[in-house]
C-alpha atoms as a PDB file:
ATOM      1  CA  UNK A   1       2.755   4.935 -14.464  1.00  0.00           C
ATOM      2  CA  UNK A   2       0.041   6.982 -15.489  1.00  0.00           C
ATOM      3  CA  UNK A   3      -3.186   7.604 -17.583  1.00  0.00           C
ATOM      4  CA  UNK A   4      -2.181  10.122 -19.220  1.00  0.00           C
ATOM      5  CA  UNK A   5       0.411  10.928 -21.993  1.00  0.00           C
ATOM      6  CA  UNK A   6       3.313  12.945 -21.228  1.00  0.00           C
ATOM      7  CA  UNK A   7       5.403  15.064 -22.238  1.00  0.00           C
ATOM      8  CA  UNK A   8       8.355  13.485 -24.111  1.00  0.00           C
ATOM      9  CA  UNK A   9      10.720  15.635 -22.417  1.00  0.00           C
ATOM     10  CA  UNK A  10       9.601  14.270 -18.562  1.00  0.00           C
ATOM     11  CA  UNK A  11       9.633  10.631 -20.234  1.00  0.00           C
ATOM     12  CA  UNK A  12      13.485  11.471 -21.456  1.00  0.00           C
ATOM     13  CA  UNK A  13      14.294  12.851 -17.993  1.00  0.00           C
ATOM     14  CA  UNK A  14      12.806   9.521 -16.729  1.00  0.00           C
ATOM     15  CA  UNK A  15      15.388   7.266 -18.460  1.00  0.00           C
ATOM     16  CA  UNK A  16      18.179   9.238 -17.575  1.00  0.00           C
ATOM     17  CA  UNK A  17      17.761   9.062 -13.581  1.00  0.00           C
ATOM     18  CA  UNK A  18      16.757   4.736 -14.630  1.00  0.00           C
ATOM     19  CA  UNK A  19      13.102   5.198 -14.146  1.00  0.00           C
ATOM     20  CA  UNK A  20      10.603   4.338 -17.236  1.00  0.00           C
ATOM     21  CA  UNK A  21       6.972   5.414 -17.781  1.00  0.00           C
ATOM     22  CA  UNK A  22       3.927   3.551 -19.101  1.00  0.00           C
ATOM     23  CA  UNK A  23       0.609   4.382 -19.460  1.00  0.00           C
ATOM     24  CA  UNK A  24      -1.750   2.735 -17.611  1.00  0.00           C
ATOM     25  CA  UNK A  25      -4.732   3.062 -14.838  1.00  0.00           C
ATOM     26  CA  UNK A  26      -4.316   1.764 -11.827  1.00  0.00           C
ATOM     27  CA  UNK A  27      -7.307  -0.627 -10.053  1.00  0.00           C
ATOM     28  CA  UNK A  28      -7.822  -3.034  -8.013  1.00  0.00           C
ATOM     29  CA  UNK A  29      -7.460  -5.994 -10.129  1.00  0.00           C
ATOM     30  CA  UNK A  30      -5.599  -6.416 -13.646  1.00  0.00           C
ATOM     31  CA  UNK A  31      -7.258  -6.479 -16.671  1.00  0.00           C
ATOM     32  CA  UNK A  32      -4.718  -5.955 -19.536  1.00  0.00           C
ATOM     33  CA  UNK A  33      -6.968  -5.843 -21.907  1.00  0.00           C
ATOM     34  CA  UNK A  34      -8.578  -3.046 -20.564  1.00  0.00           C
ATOM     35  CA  UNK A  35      -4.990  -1.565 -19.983  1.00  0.00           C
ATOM     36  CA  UNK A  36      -5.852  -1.559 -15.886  1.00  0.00           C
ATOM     37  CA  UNK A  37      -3.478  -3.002 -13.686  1.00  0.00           C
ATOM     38  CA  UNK A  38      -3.536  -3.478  -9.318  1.00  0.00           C
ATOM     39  CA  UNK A  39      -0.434  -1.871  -7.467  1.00  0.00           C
ATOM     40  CA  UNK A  40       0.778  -4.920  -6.602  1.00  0.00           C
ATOM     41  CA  UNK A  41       0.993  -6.906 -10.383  1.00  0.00           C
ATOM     42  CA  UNK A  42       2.841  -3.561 -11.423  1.00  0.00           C
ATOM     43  CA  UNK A  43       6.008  -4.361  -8.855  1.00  0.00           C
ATOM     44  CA  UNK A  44       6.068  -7.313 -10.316  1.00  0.00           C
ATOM     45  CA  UNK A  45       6.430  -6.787 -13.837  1.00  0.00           C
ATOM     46  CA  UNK A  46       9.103  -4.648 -12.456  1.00  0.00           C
ATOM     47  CA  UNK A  47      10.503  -6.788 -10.314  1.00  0.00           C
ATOM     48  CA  UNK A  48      10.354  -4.466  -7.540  1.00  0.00           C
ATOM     49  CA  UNK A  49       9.651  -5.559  -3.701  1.00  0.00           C
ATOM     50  CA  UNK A  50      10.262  -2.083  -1.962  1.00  0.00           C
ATOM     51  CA  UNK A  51       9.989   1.395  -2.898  1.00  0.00           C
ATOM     52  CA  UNK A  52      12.135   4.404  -1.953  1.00  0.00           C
ATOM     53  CA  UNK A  53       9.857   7.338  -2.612  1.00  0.00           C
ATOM     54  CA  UNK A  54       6.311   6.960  -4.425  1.00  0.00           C
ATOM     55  CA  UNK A  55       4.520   9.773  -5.723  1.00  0.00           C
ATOM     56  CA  UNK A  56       0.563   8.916  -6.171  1.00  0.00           C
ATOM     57  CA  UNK A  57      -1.343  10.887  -8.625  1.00  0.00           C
ATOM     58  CA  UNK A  58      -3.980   8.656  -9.507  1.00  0.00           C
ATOM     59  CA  UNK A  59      -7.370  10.411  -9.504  1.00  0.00           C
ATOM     60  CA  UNK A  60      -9.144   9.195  -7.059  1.00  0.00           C
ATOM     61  CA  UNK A  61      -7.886   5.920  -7.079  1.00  0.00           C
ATOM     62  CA  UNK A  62      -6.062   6.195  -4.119  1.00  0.00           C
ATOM     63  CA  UNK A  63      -9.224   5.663  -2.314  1.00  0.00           C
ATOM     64  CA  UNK A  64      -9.640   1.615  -3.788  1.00  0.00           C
ATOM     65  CA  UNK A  65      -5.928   0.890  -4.087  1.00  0.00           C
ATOM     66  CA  UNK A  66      -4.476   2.204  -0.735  1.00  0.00           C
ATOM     67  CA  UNK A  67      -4.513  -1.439   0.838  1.00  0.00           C
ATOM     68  CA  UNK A  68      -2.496  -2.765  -1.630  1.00  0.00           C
ATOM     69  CA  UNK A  69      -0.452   0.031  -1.780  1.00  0.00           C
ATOM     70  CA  UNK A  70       0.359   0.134   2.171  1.00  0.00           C
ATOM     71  CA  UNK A  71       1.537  -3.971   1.676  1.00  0.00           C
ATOM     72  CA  UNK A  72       4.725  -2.866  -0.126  1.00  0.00           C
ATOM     73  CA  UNK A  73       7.320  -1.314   1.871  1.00  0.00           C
ATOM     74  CA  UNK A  74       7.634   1.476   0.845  1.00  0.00           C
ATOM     75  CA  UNK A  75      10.557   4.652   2.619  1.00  0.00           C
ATOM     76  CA  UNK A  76       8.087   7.989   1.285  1.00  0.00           C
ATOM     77  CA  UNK A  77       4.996   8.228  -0.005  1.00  0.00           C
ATOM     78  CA  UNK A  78       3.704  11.762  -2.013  1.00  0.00           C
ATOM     79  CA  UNK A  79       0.237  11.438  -2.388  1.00  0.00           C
ATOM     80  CA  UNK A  80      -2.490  13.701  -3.868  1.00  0.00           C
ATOM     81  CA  UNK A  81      -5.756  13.248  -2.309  1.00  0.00           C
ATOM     82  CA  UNK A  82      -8.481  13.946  -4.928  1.00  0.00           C
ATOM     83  CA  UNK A  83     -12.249  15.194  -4.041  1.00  0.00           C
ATOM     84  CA  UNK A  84     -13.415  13.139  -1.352  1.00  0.00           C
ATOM     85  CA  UNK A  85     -15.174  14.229   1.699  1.00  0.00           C
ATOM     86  CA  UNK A  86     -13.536  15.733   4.700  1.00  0.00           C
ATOM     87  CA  UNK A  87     -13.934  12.349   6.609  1.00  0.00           C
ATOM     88  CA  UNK A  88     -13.040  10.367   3.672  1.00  0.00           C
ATOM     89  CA  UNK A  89      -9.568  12.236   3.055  1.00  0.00           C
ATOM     90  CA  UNK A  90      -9.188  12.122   7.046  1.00  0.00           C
ATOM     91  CA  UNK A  91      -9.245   8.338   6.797  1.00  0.00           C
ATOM     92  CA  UNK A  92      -6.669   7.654   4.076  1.00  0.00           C
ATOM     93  CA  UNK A  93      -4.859  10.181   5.799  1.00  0.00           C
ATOM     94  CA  UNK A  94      -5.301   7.743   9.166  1.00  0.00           C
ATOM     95  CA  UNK A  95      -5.266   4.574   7.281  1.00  0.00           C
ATOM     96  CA  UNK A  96      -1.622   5.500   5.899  1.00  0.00           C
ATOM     97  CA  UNK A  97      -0.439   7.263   9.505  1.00  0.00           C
ATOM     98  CA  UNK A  98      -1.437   3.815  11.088  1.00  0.00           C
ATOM     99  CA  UNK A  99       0.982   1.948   9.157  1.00  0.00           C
ATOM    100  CA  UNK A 100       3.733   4.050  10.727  1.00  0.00           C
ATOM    101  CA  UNK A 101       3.811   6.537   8.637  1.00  0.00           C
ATOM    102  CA  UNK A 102       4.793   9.965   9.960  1.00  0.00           C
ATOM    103  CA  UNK A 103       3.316  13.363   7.788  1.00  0.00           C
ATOM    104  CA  UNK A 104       5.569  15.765   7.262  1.00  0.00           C
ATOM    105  CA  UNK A 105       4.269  17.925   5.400  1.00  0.00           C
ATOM    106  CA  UNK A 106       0.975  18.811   3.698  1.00  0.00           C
ATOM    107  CA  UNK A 107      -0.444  22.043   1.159  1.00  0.00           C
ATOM    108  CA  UNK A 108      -4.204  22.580  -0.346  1.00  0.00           C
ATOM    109  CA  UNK A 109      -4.521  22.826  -3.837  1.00  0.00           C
ATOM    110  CA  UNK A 110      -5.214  26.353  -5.103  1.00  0.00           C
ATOM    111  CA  UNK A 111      -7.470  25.738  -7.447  1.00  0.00           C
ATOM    112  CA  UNK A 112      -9.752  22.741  -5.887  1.00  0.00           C
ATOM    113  CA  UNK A 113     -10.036  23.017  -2.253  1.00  0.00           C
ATOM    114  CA  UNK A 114     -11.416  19.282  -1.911  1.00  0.00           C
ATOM    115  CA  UNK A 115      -7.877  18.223  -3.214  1.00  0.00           C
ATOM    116  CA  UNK A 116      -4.823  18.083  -0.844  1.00  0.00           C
ATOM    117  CA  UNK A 117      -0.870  16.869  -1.041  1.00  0.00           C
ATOM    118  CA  UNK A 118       0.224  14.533   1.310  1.00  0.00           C
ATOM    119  CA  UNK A 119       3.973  14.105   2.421  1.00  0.00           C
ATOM    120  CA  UNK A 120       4.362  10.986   4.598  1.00  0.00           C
ATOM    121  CA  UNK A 121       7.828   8.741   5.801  1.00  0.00           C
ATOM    122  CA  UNK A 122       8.018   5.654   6.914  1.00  0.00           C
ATOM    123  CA  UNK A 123       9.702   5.282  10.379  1.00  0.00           C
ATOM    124  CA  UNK A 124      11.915   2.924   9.432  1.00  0.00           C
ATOM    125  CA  UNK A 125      13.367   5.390   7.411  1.00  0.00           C
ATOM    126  CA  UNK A 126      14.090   7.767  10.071  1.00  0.00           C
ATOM    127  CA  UNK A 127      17.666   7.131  10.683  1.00  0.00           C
ATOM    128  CA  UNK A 128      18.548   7.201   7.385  1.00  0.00           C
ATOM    129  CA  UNK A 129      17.395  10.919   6.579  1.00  0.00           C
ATOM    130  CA  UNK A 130      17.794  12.029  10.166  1.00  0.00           C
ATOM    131  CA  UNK A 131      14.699  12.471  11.071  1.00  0.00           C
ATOM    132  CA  UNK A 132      13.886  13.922  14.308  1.00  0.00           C
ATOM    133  CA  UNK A 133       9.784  13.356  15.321  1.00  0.00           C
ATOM    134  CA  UNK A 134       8.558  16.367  17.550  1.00  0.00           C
ATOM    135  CA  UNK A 135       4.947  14.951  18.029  1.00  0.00           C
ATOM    136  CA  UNK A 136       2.676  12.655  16.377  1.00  0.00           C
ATOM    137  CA  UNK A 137      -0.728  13.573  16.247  1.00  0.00           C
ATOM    138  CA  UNK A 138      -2.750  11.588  13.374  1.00  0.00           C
ATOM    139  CA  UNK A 139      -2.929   8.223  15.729  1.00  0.00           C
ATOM    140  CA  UNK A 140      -3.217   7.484  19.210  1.00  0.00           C
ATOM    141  CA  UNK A 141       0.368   5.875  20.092  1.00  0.00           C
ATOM    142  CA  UNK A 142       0.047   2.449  21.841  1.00  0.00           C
END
């Protein structure tokens, strides 16, 4: 899913691992008229009810959608955190680490500093890519 068009080579690539593309924005609620659809209406159409690895680009968006987003279990998630505040980035980053997800790795964009990629697994998950956890510092362990 995504806003913008792509590339018709990426879009070929797509069908031959199974996946598909559309173009659409993401939101909080679904308005197809306006072509904007919530996280959660776009498993369905799929009929999807967990998700291996998912890679969020989505603007800023990630901001209003990450509730519905953290509902869906979900193995990886590759996010790109776009121009918020320090504080604001630090709590998505928190808000996601709190659902037992573990970050594993993390880079600053080059080119704008306020935007960041975000690596994060689920521990559920940690068995089956042999995961071994050294520390955990982004929550206070109960």
């Amino acid at each position: 899913m995504d806003q913008h068009k792509q590339n018709q080579s990426i879009i070929d690539e797509l069908h031959e691992v199974g996946g598909t593309f559309e173009r659409v924005f993401i939101s909080n609620a679904t308005n197809t008229t306006a072509n904007q659809y919530s996280f959660k209406d776009i498993l369905k159409v799929y009929n999807d009810k967990e998700i291996d690895i998912l890679k969020i680009d989505i603007e800023g968006g990630e901001f209003e959608s990450m509730d519905q987003i953290l509902s869906v279990p979900i193995c990886q998630i590759l996010i790109e955190i776009h121009g918020g505040t320090v504080e604001k980035t630090l709590n998505i980053i928190q808000q996601i680490a709190k659902k037992d997800f573990y970050l594993f790795a993390h880079e600053v964009n080059g080119h704008v500093l306020q935007v960041g990629e975000y690596s994060f697994i689920h521990k559920s998950c940690f068995n089956h890519f042999g995961v071994i956890v050294y520390g955990r510092y982004l929550v206070d362990d109960e």
